[in-house]
N, C-alpha and C. Protein backbone atom coordinates (compact mmCIF):
# COMPACT_ATOMS: atom_id res chain seq x y z
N UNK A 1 68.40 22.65 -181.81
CA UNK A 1 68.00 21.26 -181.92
C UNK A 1 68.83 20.41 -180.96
N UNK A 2 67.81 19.28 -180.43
CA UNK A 2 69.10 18.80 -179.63
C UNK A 2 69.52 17.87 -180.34
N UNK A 3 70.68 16.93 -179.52
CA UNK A 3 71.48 16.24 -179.79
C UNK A 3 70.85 14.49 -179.38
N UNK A 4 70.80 13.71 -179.90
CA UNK A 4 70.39 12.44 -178.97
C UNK A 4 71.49 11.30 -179.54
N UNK A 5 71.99 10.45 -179.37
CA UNK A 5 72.71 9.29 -179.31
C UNK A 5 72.30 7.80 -178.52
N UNK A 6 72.29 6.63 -179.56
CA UNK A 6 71.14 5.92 -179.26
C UNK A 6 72.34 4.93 -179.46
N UNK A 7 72.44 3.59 -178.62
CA UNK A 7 73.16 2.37 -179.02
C UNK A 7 72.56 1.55 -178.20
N UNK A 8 72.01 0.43 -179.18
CA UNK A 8 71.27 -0.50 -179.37
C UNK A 8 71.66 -2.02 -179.59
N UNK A 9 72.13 -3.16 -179.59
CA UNK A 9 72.51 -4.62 -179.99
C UNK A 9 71.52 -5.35 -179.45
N UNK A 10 71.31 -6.03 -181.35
CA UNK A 10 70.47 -7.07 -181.20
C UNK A 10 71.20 -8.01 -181.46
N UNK A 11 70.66 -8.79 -180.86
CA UNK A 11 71.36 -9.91 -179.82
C UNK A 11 71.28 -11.31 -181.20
N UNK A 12 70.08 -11.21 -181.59
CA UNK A 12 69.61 -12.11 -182.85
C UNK A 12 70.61 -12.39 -183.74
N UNK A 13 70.81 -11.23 -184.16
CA UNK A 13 71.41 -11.04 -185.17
C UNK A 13 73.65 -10.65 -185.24
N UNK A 14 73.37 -9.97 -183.46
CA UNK A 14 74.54 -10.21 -183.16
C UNK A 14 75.36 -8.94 -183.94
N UNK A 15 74.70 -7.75 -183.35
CA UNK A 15 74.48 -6.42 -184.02
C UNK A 15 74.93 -5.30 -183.08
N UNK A 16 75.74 -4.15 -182.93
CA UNK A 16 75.49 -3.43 -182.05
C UNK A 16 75.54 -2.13 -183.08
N UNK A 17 74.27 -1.65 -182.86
CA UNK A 17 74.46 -0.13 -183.05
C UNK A 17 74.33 1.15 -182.87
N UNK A 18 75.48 1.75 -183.04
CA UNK A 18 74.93 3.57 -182.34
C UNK A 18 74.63 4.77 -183.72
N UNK A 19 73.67 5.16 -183.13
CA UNK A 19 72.67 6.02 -184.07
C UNK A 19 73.28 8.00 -183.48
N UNK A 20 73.53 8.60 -184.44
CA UNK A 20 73.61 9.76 -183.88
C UNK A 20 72.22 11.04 -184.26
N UNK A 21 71.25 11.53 -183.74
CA UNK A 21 70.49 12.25 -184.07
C UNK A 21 70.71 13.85 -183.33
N UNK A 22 70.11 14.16 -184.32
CA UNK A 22 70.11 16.02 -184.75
C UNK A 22 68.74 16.13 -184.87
N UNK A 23 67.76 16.71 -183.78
CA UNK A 23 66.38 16.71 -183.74
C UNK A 23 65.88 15.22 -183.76
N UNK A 24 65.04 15.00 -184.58
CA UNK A 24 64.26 13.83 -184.76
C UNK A 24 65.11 13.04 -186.10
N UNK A 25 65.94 13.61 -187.17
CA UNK A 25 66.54 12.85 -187.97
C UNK A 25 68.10 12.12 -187.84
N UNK A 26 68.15 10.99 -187.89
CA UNK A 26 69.64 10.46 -187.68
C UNK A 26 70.71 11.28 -188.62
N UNK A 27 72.02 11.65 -187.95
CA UNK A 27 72.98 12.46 -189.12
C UNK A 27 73.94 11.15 -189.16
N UNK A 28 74.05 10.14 -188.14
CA UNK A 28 75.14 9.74 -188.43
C UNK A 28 75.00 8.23 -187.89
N UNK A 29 75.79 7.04 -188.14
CA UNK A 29 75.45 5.51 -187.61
C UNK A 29 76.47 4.84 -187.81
N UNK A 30 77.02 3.81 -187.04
CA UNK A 30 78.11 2.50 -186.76
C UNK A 30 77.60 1.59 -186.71
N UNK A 31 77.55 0.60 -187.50
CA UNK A 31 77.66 -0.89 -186.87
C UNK A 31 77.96 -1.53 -186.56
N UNK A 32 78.35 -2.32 -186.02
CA UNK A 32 79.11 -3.42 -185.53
C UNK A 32 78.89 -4.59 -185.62
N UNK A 33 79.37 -5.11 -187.02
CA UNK A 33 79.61 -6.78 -186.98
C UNK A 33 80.65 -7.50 -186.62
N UNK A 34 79.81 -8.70 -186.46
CA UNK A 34 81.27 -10.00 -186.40
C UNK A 34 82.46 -9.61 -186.84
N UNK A 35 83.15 -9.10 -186.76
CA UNK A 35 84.49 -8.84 -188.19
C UNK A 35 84.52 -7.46 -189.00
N UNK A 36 83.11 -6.88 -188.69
CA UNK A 36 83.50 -5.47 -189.37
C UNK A 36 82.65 -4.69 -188.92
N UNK A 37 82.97 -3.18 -189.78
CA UNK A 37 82.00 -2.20 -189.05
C UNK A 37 81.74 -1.19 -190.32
N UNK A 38 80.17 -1.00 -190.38
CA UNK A 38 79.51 -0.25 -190.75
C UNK A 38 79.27 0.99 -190.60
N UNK A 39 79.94 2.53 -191.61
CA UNK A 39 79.45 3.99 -191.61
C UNK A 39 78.67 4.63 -192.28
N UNK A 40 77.55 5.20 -191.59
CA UNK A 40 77.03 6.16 -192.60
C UNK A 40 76.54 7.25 -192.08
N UNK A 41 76.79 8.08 -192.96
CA UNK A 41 76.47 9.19 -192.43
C UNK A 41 75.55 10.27 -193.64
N UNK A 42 74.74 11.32 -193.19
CA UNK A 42 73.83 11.97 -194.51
C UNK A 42 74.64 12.43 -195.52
N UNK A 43 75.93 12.77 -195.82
CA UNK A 43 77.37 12.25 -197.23
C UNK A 43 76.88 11.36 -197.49
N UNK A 44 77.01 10.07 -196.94
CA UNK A 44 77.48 8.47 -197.38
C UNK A 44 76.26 7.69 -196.80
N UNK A 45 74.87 7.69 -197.02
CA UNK A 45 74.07 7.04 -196.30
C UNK A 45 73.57 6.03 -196.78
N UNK A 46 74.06 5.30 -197.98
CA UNK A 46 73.80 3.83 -198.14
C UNK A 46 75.11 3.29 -198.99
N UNK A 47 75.30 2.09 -198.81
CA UNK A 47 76.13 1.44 -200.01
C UNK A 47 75.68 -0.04 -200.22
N UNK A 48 76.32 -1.29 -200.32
CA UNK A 48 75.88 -2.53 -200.75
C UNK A 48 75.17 -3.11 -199.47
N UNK A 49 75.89 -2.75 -198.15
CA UNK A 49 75.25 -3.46 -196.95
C UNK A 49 74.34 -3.16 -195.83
N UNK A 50 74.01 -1.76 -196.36
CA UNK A 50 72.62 -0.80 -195.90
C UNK A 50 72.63 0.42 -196.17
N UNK A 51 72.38 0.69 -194.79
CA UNK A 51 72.25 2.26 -195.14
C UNK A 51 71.90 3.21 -193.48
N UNK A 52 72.07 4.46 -193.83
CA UNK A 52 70.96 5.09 -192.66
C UNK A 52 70.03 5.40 -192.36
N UNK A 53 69.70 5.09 -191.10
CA UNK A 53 68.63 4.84 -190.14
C UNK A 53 67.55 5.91 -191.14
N UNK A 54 66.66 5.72 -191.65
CA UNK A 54 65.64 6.59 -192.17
C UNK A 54 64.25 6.78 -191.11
N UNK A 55 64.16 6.20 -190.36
CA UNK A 55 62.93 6.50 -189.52
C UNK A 55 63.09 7.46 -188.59
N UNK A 56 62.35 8.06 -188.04
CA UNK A 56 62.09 9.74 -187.07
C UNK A 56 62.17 9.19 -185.79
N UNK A 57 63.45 9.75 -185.05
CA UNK A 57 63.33 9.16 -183.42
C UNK A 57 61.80 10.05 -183.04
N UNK A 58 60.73 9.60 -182.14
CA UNK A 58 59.43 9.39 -181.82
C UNK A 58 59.65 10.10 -180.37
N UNK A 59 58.93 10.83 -180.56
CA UNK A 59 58.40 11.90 -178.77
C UNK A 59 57.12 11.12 -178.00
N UNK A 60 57.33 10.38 -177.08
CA UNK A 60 56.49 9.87 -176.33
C UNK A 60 55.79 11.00 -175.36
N UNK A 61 54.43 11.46 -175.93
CA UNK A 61 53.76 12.28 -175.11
C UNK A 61 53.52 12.44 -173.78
N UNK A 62 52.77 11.23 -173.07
CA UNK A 62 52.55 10.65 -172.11
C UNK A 62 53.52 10.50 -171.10
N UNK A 63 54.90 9.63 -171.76
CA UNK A 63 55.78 9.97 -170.28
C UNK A 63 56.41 11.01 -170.29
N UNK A 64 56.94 11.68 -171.69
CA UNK A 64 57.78 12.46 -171.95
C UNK A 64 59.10 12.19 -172.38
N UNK A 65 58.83 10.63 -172.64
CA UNK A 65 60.57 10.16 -173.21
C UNK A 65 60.50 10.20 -174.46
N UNK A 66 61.89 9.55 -175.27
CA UNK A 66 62.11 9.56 -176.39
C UNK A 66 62.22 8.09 -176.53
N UNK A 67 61.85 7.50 -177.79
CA UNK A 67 62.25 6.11 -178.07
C UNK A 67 61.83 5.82 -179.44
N UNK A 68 63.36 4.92 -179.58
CA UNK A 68 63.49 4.58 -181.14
C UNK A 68 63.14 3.10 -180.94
N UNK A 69 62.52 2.99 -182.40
CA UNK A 69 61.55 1.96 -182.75
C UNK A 69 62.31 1.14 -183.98
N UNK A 70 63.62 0.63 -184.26
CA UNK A 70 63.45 -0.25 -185.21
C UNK A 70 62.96 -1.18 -185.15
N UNK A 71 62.28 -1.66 -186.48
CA UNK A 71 62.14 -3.14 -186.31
C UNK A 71 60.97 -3.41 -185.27
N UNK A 72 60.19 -2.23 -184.99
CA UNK A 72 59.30 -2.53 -183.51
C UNK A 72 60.38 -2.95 -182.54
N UNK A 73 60.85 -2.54 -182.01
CA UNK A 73 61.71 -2.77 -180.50
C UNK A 73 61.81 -1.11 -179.82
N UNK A 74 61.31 -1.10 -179.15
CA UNK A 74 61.11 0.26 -178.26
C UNK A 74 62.21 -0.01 -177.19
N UNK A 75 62.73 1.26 -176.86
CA UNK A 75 64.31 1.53 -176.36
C UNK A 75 63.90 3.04 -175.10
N UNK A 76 63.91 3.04 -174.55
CA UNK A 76 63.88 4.31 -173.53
C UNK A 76 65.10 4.72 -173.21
N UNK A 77 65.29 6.06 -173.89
CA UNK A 77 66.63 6.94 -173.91
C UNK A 77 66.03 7.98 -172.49
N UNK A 78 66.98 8.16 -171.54
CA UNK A 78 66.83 8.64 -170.40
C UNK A 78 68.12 9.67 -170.26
């Protein structure tokens, strides 16, 4: 399986985060707030202030890339 690593900040919200995936499922995630930072990992994947990434990083047929979709925001991992 491969390996993929995804980091992402939304800007909105004033967010940065890196996603770690094992095939198509996330094993592991950081967040980064104002003042603190968010872990989870498939041990520890939710507590009071979220949780982990539950959606399937997505195989783009057509070009052949990969791209994660939270929230609808498409990301091209290269």
């Amino acid at each position: 399986m491969s390996e993929i690593f995804i980091r992402r900040y939304y800007q909105e919200e004033n967010i940065m985060y890196y996603i770690h995936f094992i095939g198509e499922e996330a094993v592991r995630q950081l967040e980064i707030h104002t003042g603190k930072r968010l872990r989870y990992t498939t041990e520890h994947p939710y507590d009071d202030d979220g949780g982990l990434y539950d959606q399937r990083l997505l195989r783009h047929r057509m070009a052949g890339r990969l791209i994660h979709n939270p929230r609808g925001i498409r990301n091209r991992v290269e």
